[in-house]
Protein backbone atom coordinates (compact mmCIF):
# COMPACT_ATOMS: atom_id res chain seq x y z
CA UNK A 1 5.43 4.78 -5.30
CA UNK A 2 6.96 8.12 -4.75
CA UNK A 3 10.73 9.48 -4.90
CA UNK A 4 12.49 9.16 -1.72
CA UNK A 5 16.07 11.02 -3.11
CA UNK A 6 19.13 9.47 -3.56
CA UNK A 7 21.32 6.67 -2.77
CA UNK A 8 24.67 7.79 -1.41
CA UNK A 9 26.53 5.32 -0.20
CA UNK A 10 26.68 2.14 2.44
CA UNK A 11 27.39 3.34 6.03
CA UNK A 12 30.24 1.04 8.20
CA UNK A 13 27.52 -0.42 9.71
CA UNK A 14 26.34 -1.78 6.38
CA UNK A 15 23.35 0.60 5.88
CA UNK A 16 22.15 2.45 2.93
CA UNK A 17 22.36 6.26 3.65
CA UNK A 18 19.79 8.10 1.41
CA UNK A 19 19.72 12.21 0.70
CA UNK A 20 15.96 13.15 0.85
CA UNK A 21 14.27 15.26 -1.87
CA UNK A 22 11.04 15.28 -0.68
CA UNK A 23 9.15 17.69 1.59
CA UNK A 24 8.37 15.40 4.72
CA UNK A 25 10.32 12.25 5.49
CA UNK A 26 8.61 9.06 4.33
CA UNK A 27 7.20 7.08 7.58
CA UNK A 28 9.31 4.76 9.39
CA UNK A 29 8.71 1.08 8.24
CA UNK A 30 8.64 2.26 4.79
CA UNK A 31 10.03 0.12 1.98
CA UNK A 32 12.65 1.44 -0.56
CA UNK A 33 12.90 0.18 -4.19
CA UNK A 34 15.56 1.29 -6.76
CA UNK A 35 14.97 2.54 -10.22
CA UNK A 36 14.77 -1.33 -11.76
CA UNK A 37 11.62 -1.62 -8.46
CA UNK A 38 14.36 -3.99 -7.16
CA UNK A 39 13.45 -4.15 -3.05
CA UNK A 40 16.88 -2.39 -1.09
CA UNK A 41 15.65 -2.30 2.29
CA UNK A 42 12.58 -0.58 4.56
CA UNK A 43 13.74 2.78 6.55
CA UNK A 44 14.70 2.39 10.21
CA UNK A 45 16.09 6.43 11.16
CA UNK A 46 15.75 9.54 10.02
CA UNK A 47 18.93 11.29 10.67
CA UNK A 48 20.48 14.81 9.27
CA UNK A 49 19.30 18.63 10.63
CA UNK A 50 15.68 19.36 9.23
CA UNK A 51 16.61 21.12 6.59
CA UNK A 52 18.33 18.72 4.60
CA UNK A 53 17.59 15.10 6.62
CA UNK A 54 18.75 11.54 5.36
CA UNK A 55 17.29 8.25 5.28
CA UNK A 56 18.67 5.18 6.97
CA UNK A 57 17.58 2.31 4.89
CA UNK A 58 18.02 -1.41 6.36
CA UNK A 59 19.21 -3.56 3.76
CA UNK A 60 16.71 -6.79 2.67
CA UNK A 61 19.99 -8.76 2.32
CA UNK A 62 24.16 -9.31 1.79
CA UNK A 63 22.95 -9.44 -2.17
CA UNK A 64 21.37 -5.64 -2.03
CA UNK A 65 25.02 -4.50 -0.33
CA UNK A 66 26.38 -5.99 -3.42
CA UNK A 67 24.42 -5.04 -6.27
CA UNK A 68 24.28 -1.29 -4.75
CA UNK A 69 24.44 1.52 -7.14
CA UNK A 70 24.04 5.21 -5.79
CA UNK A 71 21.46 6.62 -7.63
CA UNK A 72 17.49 7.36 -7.16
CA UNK A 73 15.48 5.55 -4.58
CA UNK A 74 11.50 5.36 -4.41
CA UNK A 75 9.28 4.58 -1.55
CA UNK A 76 6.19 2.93 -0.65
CA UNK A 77 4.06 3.66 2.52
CA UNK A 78 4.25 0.36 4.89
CA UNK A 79 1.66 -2.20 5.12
CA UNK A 80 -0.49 -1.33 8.10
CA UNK A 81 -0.44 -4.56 10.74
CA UNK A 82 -4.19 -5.53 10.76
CA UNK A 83 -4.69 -7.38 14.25
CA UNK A 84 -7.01 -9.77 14.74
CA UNK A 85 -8.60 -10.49 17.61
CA UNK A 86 -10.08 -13.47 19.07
CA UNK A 87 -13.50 -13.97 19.23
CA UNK A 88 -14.39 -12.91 22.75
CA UNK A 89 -17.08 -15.54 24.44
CA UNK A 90 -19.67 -13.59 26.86
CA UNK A 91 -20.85 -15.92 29.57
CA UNK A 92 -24.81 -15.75 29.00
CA UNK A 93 -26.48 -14.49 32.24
CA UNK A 94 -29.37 -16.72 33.21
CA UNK A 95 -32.33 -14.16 34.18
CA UNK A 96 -34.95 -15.38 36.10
């Protein structure tokens, strides 16, 4: 877990607008925790100029809107999507 910044405030469109403190922005896909490690949301934009940019966080759900409290916000790198593939069949060549 590392410190993402802080929690503002909820945007109009009912996301969670986050100053960043770091050096880099976190990735996108990340998810955000509070200071309890309660899940608020994963991060869908970047916005802001690069000095000073903000996170867009994507509430989990209608009960994160409600228990929000501005305040410091941690990250945690997103789980990489492992595909599998399908065992591919080779036709066996018949060599005479």
């Amino acid at each position: 877990m590392r410190k993402l910044g802080t929690a503002l405030h909820i945007s109009r469109s009912g996301n969670i607008i986050v100053k960043i403190e770091q050096r880099g922005p976190p990735p996108l896909g990340s998810r955000v925790f509070d200071r309890d490690l309660r899940r608020l949301g994963v991060v869908v934009d970047i916005i802001g100029p690069i000095s000073s940019p903000y996170a867009v966080v994507k509430p989990e759900s209608s009960e994160v809107k409600l228990l929000f409290e501005p305040g410091p916000v941690y990250y945690s790198l997103p789980r990489r999507q492992i595909r599998r593939r399908g065992r591919q069949r080779r036709k066996k060549s018949r060599r005479k």
